[in-house]
Protein backbone atom coordinates (compact mmCIF):
# COMPACT_ATOMS: atom_id res chain seq x y z
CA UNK A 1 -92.38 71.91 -23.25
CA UNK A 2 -92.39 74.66 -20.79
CA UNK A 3 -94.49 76.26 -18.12
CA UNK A 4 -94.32 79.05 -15.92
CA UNK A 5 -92.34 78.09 -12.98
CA UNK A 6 -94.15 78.63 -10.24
CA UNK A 7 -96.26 75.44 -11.67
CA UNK A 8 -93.16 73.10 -10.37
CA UNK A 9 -92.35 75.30 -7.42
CA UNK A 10 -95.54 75.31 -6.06
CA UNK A 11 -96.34 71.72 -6.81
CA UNK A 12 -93.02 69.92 -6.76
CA UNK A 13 -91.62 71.80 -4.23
CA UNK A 14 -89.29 74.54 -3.56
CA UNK A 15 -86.63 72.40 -1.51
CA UNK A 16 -86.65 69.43 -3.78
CA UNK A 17 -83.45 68.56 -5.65
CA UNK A 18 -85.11 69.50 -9.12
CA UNK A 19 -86.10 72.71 -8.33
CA UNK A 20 -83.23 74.05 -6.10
CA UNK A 21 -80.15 72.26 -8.38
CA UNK A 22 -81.80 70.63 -11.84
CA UNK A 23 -84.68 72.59 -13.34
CA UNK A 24 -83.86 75.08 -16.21
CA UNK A 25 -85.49 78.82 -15.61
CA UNK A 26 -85.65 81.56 -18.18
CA UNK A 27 -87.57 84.62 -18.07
CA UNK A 28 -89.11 85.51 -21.55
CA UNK A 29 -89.47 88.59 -23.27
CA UNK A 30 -92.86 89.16 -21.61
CA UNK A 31 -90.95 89.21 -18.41
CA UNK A 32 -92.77 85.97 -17.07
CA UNK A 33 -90.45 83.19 -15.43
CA UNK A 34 -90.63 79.78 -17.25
CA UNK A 35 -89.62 76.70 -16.76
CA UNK A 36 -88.96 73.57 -19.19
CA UNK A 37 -90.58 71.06 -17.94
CA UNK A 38 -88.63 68.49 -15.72
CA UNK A 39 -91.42 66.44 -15.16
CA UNK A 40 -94.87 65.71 -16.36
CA UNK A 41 -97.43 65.04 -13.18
CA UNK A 42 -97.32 69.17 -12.21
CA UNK A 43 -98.16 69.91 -15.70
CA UNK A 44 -101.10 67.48 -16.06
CA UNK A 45 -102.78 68.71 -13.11
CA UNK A 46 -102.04 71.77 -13.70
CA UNK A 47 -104.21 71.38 -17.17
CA UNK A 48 -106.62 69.68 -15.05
CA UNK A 49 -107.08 72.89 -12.84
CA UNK A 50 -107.54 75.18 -15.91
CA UNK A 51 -109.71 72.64 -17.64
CA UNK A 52 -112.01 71.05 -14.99
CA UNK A 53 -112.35 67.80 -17.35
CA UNK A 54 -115.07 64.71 -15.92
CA UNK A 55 -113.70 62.89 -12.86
CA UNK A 56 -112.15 60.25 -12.95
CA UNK A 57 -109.98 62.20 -15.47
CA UNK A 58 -107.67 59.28 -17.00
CA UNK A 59 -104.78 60.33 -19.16
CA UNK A 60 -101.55 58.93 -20.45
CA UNK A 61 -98.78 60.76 -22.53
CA UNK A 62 -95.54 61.07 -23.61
CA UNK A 63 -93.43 64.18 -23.22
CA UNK A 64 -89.87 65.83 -23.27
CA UNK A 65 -88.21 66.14 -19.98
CA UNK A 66 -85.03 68.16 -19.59
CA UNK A 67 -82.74 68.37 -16.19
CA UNK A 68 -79.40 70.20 -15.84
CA UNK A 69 -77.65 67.38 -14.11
CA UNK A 70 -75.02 65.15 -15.18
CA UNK A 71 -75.85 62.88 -17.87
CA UNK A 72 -75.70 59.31 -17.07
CA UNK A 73 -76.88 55.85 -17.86
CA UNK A 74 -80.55 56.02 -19.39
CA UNK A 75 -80.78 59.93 -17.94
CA UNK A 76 -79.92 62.88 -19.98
CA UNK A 77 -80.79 66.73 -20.28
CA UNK A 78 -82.85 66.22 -22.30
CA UNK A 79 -85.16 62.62 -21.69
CA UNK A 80 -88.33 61.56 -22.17
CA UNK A 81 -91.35 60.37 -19.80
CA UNK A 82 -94.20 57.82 -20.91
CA UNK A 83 -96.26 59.08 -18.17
CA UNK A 84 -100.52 57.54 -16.55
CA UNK A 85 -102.51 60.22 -14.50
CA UNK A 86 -105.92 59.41 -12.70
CA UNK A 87 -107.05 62.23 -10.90
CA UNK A 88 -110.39 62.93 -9.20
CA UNK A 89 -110.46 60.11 -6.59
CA UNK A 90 -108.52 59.11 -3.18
CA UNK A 91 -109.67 55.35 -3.47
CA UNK A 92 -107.51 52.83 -2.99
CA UNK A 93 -108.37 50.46 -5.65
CA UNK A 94 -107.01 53.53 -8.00
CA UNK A 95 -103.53 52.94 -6.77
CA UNK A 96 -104.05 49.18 -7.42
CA UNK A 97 -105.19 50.20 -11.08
CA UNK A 98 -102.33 52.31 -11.85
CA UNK A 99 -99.38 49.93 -10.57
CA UNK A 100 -101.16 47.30 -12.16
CA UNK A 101 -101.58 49.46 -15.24
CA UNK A 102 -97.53 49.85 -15.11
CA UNK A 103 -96.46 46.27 -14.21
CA UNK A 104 -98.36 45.08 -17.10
CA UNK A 105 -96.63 47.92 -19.19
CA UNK A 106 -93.48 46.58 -18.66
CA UNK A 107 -94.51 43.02 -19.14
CA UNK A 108 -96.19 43.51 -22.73
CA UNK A 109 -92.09 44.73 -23.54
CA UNK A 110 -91.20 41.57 -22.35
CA UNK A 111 -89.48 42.37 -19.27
CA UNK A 112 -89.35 39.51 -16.86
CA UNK A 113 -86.56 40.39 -14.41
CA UNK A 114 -88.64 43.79 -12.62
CA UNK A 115 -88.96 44.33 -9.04
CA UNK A 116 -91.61 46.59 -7.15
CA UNK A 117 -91.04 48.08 -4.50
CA UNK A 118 -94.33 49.90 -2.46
CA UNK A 119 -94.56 52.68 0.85
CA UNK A 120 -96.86 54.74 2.26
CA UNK A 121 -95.85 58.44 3.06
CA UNK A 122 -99.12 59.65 5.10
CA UNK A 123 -101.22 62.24 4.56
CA UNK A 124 -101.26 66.11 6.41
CA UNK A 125 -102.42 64.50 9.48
CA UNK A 126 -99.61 62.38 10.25
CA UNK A 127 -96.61 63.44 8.28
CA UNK A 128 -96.19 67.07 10.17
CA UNK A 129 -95.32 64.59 13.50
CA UNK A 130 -93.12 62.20 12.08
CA UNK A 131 -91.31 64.80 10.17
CA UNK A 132 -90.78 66.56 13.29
CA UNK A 133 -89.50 63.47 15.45
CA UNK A 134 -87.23 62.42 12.17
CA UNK A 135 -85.72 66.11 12.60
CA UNK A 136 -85.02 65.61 16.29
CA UNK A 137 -83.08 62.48 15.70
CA UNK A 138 -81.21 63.83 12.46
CA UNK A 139 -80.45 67.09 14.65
CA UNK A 140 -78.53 64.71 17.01
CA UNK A 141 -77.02 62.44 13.72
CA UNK A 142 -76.12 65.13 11.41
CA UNK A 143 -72.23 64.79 11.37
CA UNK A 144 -72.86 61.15 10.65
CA UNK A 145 -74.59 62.63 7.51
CA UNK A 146 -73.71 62.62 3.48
CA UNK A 147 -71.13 65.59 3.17
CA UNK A 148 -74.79 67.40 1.34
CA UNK A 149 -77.32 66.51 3.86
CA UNK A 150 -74.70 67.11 6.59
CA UNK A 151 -75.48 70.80 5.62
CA UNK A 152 -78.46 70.80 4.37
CA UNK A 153 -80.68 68.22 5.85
CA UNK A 154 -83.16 70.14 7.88
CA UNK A 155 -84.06 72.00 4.23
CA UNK A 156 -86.50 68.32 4.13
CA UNK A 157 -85.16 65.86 6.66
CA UNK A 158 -86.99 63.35 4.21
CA UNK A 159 -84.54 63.55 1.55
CA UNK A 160 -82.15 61.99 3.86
CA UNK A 161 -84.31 58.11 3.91
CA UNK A 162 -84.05 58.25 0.18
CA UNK A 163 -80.52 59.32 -0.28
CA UNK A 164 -78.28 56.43 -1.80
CA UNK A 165 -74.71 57.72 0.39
CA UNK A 166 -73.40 54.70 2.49
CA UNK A 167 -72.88 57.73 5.13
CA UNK A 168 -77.24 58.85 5.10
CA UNK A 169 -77.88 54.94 4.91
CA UNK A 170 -76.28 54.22 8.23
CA UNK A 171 -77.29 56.71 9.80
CA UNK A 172 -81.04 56.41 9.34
CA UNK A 173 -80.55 52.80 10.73
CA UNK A 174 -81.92 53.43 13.98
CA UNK A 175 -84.16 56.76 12.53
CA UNK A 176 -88.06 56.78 13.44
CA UNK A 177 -90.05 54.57 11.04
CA UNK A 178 -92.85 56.16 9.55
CA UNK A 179 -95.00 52.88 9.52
CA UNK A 180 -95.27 53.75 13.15
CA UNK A 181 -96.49 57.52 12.45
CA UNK A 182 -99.18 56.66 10.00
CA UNK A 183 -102.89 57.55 11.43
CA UNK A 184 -105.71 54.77 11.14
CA UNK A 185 -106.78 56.14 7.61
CA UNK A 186 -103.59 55.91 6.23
CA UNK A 187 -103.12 52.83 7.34
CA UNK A 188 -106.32 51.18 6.11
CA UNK A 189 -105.72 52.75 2.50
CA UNK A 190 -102.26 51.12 2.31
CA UNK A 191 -103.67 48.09 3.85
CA UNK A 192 -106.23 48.13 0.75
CA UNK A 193 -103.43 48.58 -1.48
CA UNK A 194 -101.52 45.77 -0.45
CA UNK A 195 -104.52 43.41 -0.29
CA UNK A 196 -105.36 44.74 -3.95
CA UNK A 197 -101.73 43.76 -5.40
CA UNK A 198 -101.82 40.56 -3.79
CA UNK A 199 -105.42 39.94 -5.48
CA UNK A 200 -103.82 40.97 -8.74
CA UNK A 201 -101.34 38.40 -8.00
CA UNK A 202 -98.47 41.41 -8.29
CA UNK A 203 -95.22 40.53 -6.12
CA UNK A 204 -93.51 43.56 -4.11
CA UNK A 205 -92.16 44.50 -1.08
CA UNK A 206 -92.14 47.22 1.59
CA UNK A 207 -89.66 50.07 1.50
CA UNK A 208 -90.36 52.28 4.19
CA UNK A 209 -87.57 54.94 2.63
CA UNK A 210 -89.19 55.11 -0.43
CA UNK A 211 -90.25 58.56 -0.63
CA UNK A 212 -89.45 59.65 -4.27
CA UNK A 213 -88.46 63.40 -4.76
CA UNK A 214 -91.44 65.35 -4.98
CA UNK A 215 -93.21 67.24 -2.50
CA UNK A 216 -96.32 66.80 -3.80
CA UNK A 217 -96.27 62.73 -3.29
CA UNK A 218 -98.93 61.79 -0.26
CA UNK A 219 -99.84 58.04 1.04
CA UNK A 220 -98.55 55.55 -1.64
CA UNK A 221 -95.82 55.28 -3.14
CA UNK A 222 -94.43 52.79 -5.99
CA UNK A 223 -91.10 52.38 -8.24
CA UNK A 224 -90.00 49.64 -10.28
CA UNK A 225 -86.77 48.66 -11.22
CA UNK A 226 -84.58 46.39 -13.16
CA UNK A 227 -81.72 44.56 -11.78
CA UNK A 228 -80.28 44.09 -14.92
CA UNK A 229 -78.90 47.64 -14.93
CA UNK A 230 -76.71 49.34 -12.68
CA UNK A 231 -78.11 49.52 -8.83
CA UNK A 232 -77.50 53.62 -9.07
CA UNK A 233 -79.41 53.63 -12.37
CA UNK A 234 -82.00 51.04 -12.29
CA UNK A 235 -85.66 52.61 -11.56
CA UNK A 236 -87.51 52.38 -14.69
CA UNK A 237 -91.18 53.63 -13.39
CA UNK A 238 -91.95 54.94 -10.55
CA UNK A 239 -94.87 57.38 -8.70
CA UNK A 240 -97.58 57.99 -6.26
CA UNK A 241 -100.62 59.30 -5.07
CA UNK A 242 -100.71 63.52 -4.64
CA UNK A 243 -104.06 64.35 -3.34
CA UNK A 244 -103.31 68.24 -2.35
CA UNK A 245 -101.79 68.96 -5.70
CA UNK A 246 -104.95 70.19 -7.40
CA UNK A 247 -105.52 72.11 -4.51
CA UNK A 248 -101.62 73.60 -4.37
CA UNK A 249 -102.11 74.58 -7.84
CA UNK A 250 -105.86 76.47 -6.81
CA UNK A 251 -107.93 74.12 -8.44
CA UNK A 252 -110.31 71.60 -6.41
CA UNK A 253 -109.45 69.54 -3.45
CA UNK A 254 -109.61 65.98 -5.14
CA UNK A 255 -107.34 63.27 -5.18
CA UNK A 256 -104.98 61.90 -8.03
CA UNK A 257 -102.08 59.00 -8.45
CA UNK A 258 -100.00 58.61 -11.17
CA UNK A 259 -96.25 57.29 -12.63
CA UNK A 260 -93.87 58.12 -14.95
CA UNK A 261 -91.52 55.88 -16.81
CA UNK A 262 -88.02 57.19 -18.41
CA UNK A 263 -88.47 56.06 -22.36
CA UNK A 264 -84.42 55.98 -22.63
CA UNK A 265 -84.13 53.81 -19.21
CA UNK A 266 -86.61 51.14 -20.27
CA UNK A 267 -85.27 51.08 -23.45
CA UNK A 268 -81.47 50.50 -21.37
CA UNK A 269 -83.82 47.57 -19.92
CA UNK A 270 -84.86 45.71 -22.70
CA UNK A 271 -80.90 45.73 -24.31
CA UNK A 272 -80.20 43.95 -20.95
CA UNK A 273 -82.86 41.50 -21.15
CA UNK A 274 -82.73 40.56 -24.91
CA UNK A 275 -86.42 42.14 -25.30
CA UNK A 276 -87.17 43.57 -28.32
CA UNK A 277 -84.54 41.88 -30.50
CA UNK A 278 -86.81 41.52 -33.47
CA UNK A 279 -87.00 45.18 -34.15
CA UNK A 280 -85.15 45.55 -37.81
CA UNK A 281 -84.92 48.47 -40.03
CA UNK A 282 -84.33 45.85 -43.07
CA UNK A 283 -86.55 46.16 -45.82
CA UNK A 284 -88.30 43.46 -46.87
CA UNK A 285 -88.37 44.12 -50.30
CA UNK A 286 -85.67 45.89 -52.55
CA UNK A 287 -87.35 47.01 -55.87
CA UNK A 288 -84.85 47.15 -59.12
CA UNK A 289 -85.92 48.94 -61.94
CA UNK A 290 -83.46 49.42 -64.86
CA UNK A 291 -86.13 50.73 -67.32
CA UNK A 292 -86.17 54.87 -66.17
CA UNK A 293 -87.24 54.76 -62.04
CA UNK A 294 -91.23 55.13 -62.42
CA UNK A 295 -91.88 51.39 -61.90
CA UNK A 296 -89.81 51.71 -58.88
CA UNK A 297 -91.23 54.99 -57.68
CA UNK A 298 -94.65 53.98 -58.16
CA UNK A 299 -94.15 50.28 -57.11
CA UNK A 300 -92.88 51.30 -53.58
CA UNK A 301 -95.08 53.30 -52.78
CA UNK A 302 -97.76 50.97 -53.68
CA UNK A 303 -96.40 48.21 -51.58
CA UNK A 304 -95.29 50.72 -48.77
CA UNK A 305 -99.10 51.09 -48.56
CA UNK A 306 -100.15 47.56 -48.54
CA UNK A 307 -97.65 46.87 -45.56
CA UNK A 308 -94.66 46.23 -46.77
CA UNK A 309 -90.92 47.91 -45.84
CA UNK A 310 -89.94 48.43 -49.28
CA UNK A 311 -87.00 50.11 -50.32
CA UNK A 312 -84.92 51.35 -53.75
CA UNK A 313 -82.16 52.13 -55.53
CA UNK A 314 -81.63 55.91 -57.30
CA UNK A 315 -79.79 57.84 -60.10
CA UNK A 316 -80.30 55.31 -62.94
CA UNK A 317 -77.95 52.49 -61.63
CA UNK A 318 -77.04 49.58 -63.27
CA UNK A 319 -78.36 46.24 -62.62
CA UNK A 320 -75.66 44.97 -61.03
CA UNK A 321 -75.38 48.23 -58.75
CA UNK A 322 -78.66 47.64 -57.40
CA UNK A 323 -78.38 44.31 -56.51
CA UNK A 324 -75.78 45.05 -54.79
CA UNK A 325 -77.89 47.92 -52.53
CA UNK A 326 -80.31 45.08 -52.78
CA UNK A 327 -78.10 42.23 -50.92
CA UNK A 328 -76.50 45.51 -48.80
CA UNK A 329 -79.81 46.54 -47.57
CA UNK A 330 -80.39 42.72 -45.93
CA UNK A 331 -83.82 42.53 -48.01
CA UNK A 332 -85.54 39.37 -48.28
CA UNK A 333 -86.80 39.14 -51.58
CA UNK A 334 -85.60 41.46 -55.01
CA UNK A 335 -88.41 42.70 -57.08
CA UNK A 336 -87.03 42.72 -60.82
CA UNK A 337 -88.35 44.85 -63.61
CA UNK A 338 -86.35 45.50 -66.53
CA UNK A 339 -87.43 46.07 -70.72
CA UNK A 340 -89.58 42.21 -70.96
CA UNK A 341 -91.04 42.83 -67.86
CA UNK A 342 -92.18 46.18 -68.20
CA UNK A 343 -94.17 45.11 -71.63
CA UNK A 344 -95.56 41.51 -69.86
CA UNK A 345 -96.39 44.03 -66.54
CA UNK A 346 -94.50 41.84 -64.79
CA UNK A 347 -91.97 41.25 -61.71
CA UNK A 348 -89.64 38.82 -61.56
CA UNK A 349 -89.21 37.78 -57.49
CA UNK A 350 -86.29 36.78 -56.75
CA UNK A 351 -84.95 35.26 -53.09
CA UNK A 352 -82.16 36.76 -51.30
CA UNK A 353 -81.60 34.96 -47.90
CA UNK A 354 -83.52 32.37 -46.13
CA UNK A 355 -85.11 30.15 -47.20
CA UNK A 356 -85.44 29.43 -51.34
CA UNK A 357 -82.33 31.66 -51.68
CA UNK A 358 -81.82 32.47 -55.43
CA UNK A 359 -84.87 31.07 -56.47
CA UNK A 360 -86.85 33.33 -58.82
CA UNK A 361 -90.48 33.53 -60.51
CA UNK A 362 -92.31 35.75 -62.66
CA UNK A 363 -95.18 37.00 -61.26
CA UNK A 364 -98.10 39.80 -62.71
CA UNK A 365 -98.41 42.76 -61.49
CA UNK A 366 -101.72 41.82 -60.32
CA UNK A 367 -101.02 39.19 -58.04
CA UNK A 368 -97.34 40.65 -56.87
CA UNK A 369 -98.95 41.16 -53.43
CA UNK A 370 -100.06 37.46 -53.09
CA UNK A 371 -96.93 36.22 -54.32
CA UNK A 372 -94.61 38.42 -51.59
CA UNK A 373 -96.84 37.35 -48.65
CA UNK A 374 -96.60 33.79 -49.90
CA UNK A 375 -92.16 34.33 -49.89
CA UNK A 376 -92.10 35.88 -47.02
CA UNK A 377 -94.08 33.10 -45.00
């Protein structure tokens, strides 16, 4: 949940917007400056580093993210990532693997109505120039700038191709491209890239301002969004390949690529699209037990084991009372026990809703299990 700081400053970046304005810093009672994590790819390597692990090193988790920004749609202080790392190589057909790896993610939820969007940033041979040409022309553009970037803009004159102000976005109309910086092995990795989505039969475009906020980010880039949220708010998974970040952090010099997906925006996703609708915290049983509670206690716990979402009633209520939790609780089927069937161990089924409702049958104990997967279809 937290590191020491310098993990994110070194490898993130110290002009990025998450360390300079979003990333919360405490010193402990050691005196050492910490950080809770805003992110998990620094981290991961950073484990890497300390841990040397078999390369390709191939890991996936799920962590608490926390940002002091304003809380908005899908993004809070306190979030969490679903995050893929695969560090240890610079090929190519890695990136392919990891966007695939995160298009069919989103798929298996059963979101159909995702768009990819795919850049190159360049590597240390190449980048250095075009950031310095895309500095000369913001030098000469920089009261047509954002009211921030007006000010701030040669901090990381990249910032300005990804920033979503109608001011930045004109201006950078007629701003260098970085396709045409790219040296001949960048280009023939991204050309791999592209030729491996289209094999994988994976639809995206070009967007040469997609840069994503990290420092560490080198040659491609990725981010996937849903247009059935807001266009501010819509990226749902996103990354990128960081081959000097093992290296930042003193480890070796091998390559890695990764994303990370916000759990509470995908989840924003799937309530747009309809996905996911069959998730119900409805018991499918409701047991009733007028003779003392230990059938009942015993009972659910036996069926909770065998599968079933079983639920029931407390504090020695009346029959009626708990067939009124029963029908309350949206249960399929009530599971009867009272004074004949306790002596006949015995259940008497009876049908809620759907199908059969308020038919009934006594079934043994023995064969209860049967008799519920047989009602329940």
């Amino acid at each position: 949940m937290f590191e020491d700081a310098a993990v994110f400053r070194r490898g993130a970046g110290e002009t990025t917007e998450v360390v300079r304005k979003e990333m919360y810093e405490f010193e402990d009672k050691g005196g050492r400056n910490l950080a809770l994590r805003p992110e998990g790819t620094a981290s991961v390597v950073r484990a890497f580093v300390q841990h040397r692990p078999q390369t390709p090193w191939k890991i996936w988790y799920a962590t608490p993210a926390f940002r002091y920004e304003r809380p908005q749609a899908g993004r809070y202080r306190q979030h969490h990532q679903l995050g893929v790392e695969a560090i240890g190589s610079e090929d190519p057909d890695l990136d392919v693997e990891v966007i695939a790896l995160g298009s069919d993610y989103l798929g298996a939820l059963g979101l159909g109505r995702v768009e990819l969007r795919v850049n190159t940033m360049g590597d240390d041979a190449c980048m250095p120039g075009y950031r310095a040409s895309l500095g000369a022309y913001l030098s000469d553009h920089a009261s047509e700038l954002c009211k921030e970037h007006s000010q701030s803009w040669s901090d990381d004159p990249l910032r300005i191709l990804d920033c979503k102000q109608p001011e930045c976005e004109k201006a950078r109309e007629d701003a260098p491209r970085l396709s045409q910086a790219l040296c001949d092995p960048c280009r023939d990795h991204f050309a791999r890239v592209s030729y491996g989505l289209e094999a994988a039969g994976i639809a995206w475009t070009r967007d040469e301002c997609l840069v994503r906020g990290f420092d560490y980010y080198t040659r491609t880039t990725f981010e996937f969004s849903s247009p059935a949220l807001t266009a501010a708010e819509n990226v749902i998974l996103g990354g990128g390949r960081y081959d000097k970040l093992s290296l930042e952090l003193g480890g070796p010099d091998v390559g890695g690529i990764g994303f990370g997906s916000g759990i509470e925006r995908v989840l924003l996703a799937c309530d747009a699209e309809g996905v996911l609708t069959d998730v119900s915290d409805s018991p499918e049983v409701f047991v009733i037990d007028v003779v003392g509670g230990q059938v009942a206690r015993d009972l659910t716990l036996e069926l909770r084991r065998a599968g079933f979402a079983a639920e029931r009633a407390f504090d020695a209520r009346s029959m009626k009372a708990q067939l009124r939790l029963a029908d309350r609780s949206h249960a399929r089927l009530a599971l009867i026990v009272g004074p004949d069937e306790l002596v006949a161990r015995s259940v008497t089924v009876r049908v809620l809703r759907g199908d059969g409702k308020g038919d009934q049958e006594s079934v043994e104990r023995g064969a209860l299990e049967t008799a519920i997967r047989k009602w329940l279809g």
